[in-house]
N, C-alpha and C. Protein backbone atom coordinates (compact mmCIF):
# COMPACT_ATOMS: atom_id res chain seq x y z
N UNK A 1 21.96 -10.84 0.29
CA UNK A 1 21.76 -9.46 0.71
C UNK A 1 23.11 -8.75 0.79
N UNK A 2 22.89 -7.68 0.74
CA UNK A 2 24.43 -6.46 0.69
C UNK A 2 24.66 -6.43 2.10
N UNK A 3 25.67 -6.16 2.50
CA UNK A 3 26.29 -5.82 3.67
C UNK A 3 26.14 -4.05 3.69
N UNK A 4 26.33 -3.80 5.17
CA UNK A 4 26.39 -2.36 5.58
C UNK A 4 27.58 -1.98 4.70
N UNK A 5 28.44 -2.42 4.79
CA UNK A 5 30.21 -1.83 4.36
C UNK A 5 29.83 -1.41 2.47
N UNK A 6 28.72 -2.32 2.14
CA UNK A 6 28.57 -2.06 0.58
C UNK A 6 27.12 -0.97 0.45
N UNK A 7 26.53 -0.74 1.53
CA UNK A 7 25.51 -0.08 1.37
C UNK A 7 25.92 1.61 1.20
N UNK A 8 26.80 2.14 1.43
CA UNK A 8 27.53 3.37 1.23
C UNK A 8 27.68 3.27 -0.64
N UNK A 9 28.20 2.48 -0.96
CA UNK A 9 27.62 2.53 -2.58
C UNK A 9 26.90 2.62 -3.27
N UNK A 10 25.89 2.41 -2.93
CA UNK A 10 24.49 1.91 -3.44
C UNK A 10 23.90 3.04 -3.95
N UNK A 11 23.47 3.06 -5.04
CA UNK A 11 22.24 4.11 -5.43
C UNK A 11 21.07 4.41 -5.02
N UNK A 12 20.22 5.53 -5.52
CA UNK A 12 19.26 5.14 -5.16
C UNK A 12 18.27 4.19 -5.53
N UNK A 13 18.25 3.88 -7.34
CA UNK A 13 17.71 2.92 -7.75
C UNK A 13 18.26 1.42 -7.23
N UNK A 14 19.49 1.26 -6.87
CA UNK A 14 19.51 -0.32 -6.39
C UNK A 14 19.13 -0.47 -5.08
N UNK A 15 19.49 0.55 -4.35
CA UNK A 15 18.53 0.86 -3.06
C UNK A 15 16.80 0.62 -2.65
N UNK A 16 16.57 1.17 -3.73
CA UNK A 16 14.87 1.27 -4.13
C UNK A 16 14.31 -0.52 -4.63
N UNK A 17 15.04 -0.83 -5.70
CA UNK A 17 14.65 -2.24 -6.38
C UNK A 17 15.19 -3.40 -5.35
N UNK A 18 16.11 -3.08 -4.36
CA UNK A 18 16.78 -4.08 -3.42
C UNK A 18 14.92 -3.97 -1.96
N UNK A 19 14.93 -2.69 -1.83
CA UNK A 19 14.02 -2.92 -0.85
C UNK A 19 12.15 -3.22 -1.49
N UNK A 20 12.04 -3.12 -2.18
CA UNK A 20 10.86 -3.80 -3.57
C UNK A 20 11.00 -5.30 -3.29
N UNK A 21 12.24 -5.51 -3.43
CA UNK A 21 12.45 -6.96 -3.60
C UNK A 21 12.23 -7.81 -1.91
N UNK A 22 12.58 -7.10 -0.18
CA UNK A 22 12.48 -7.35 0.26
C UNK A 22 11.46 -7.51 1.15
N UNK A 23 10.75 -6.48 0.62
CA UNK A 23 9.03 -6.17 0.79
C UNK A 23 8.27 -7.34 -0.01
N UNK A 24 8.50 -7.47 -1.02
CA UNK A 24 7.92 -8.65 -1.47
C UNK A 24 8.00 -10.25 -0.80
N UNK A 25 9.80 -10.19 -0.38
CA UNK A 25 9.64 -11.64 0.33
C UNK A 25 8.52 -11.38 1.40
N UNK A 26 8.28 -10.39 2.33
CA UNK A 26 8.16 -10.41 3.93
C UNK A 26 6.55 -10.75 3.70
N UNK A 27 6.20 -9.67 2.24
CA UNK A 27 4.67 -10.02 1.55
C UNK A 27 4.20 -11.77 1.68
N UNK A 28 5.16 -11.69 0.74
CA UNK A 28 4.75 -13.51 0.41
C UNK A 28 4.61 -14.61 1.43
N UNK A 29 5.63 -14.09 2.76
CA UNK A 29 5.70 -15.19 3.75
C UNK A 29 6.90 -16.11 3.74
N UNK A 30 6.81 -17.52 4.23
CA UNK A 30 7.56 -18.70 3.69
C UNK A 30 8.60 -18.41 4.52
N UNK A 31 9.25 -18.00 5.35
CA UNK A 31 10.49 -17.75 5.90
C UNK A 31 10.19 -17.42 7.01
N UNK A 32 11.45 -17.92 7.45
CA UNK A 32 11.47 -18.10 9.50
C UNK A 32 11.35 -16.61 9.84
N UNK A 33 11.13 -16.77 11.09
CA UNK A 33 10.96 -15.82 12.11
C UNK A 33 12.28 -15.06 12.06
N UNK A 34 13.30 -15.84 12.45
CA UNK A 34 14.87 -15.50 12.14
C UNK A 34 15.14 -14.48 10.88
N UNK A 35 14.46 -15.44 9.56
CA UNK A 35 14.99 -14.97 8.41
C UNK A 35 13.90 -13.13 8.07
N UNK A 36 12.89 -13.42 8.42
CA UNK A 36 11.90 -12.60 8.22
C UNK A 36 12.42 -11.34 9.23
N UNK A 37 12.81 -11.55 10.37
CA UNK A 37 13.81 -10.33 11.03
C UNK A 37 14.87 -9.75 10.46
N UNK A 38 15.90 -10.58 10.02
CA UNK A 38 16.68 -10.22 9.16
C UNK A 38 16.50 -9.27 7.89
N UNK A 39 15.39 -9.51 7.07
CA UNK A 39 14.28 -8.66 6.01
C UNK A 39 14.11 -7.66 6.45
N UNK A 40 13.39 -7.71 7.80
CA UNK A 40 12.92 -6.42 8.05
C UNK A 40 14.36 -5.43 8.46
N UNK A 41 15.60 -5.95 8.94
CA UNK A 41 16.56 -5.30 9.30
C UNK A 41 17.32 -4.42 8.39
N UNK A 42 16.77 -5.28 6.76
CA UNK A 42 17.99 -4.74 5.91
C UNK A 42 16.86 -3.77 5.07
N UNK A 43 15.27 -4.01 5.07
CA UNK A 43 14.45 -3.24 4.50
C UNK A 43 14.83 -1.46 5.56
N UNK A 44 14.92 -1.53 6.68
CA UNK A 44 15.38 -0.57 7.27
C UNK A 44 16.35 0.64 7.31
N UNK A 45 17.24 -0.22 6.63
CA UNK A 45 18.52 0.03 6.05
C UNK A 45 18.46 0.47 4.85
N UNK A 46 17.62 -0.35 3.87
CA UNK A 46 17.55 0.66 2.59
C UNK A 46 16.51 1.66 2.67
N UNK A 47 15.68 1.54 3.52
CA UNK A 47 14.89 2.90 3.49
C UNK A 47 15.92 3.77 4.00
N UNK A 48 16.50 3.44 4.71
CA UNK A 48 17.63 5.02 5.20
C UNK A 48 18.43 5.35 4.25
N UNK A 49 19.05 4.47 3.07
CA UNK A 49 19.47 5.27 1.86
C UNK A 49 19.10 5.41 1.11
N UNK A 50 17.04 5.27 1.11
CA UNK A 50 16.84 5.86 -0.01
C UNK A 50 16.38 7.32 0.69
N UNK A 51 15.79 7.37 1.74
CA UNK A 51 15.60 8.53 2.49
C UNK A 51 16.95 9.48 2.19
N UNK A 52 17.98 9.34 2.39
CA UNK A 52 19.03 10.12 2.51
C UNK A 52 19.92 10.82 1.04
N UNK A 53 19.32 9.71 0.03
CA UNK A 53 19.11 10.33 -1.39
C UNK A 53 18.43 11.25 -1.87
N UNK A 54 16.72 10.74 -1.21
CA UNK A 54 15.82 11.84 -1.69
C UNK A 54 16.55 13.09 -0.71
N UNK A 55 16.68 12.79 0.55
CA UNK A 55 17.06 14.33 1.09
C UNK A 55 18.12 15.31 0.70
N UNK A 56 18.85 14.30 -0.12
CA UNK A 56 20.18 15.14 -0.97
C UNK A 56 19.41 15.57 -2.25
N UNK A 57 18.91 15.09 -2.74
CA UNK A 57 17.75 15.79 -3.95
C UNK A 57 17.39 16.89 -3.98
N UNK A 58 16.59 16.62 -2.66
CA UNK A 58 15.56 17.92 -2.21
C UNK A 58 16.34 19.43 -1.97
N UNK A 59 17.68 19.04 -1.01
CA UNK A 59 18.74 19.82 -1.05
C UNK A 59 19.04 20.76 -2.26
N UNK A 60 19.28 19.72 -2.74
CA UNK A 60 19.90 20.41 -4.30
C UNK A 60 18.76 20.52 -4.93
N UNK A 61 17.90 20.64 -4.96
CA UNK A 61 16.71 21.24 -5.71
C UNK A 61 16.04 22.65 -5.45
N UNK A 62 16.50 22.52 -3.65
CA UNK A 62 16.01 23.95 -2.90
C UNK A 62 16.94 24.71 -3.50
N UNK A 63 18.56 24.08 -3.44
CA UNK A 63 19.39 25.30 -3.55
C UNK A 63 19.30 25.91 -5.06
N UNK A 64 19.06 24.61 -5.81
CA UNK A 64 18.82 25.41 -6.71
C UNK A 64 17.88 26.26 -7.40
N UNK A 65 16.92 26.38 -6.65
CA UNK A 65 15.50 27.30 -6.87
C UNK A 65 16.05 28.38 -5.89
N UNK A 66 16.52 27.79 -4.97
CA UNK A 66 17.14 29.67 -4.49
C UNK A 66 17.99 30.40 -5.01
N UNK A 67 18.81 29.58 -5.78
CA UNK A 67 20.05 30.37 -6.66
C UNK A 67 18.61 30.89 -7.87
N UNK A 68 17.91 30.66 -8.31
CA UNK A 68 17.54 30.86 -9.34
C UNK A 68 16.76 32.30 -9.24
N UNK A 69 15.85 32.17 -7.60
CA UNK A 69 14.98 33.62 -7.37
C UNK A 69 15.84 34.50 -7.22
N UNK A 70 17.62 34.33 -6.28
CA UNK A 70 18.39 35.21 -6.17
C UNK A 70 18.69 36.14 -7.29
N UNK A 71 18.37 35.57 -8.61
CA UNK A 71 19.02 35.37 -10.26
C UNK A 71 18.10 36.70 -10.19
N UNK A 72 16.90 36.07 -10.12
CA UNK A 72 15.92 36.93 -10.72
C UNK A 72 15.48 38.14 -9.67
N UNK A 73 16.24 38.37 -8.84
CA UNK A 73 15.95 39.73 -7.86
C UNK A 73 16.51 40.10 -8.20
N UNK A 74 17.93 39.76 -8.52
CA UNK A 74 19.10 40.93 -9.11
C UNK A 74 18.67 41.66 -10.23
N UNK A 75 18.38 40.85 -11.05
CA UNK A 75 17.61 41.36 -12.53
C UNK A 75 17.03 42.07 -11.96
N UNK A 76 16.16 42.14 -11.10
CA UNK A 76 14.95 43.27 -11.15
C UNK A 76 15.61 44.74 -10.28
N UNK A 77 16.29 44.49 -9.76
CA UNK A 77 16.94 45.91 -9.12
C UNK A 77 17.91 46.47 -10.16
């Protein structure tokens, strides 16, 4: 598993396929109580950077649909 110190790198796709992958162990079973906490600790963790990707997305998607109506009010005056 990645460490916090490397999770600031991470994309959103290795973010996304890292927590796929840890959802699947917790799915399947087979692992301690210990280890299965641990799973859930770091599945936590990548949901917060994939959350914080999509919210930079969304960001830049608003702004750019607002730059775009701004575009098109000017045109019209």
């Amino acid at each position: 598993m990645t460490s916090k110190a490397d999770e600031a790198g991470l994309g959103y796709e290795q973010a996304r396929d890292e927590l796929i992958e840890v959802v699947r162990r917790l799915e399947t079973g087979g692992t301690t109580l210990e280890e299965s906490l641990a799973l859930w600790e770091r599945g936590e963790e990548l949901a917060k950077v994939c959350r914080r990707w999509l919210d930079g997305a969304r960001a830049r998607l608003d702004a750019a649909l607002a730059e775009e109506e701004d575009d098109d009010e000017g045109e019209k005056a």
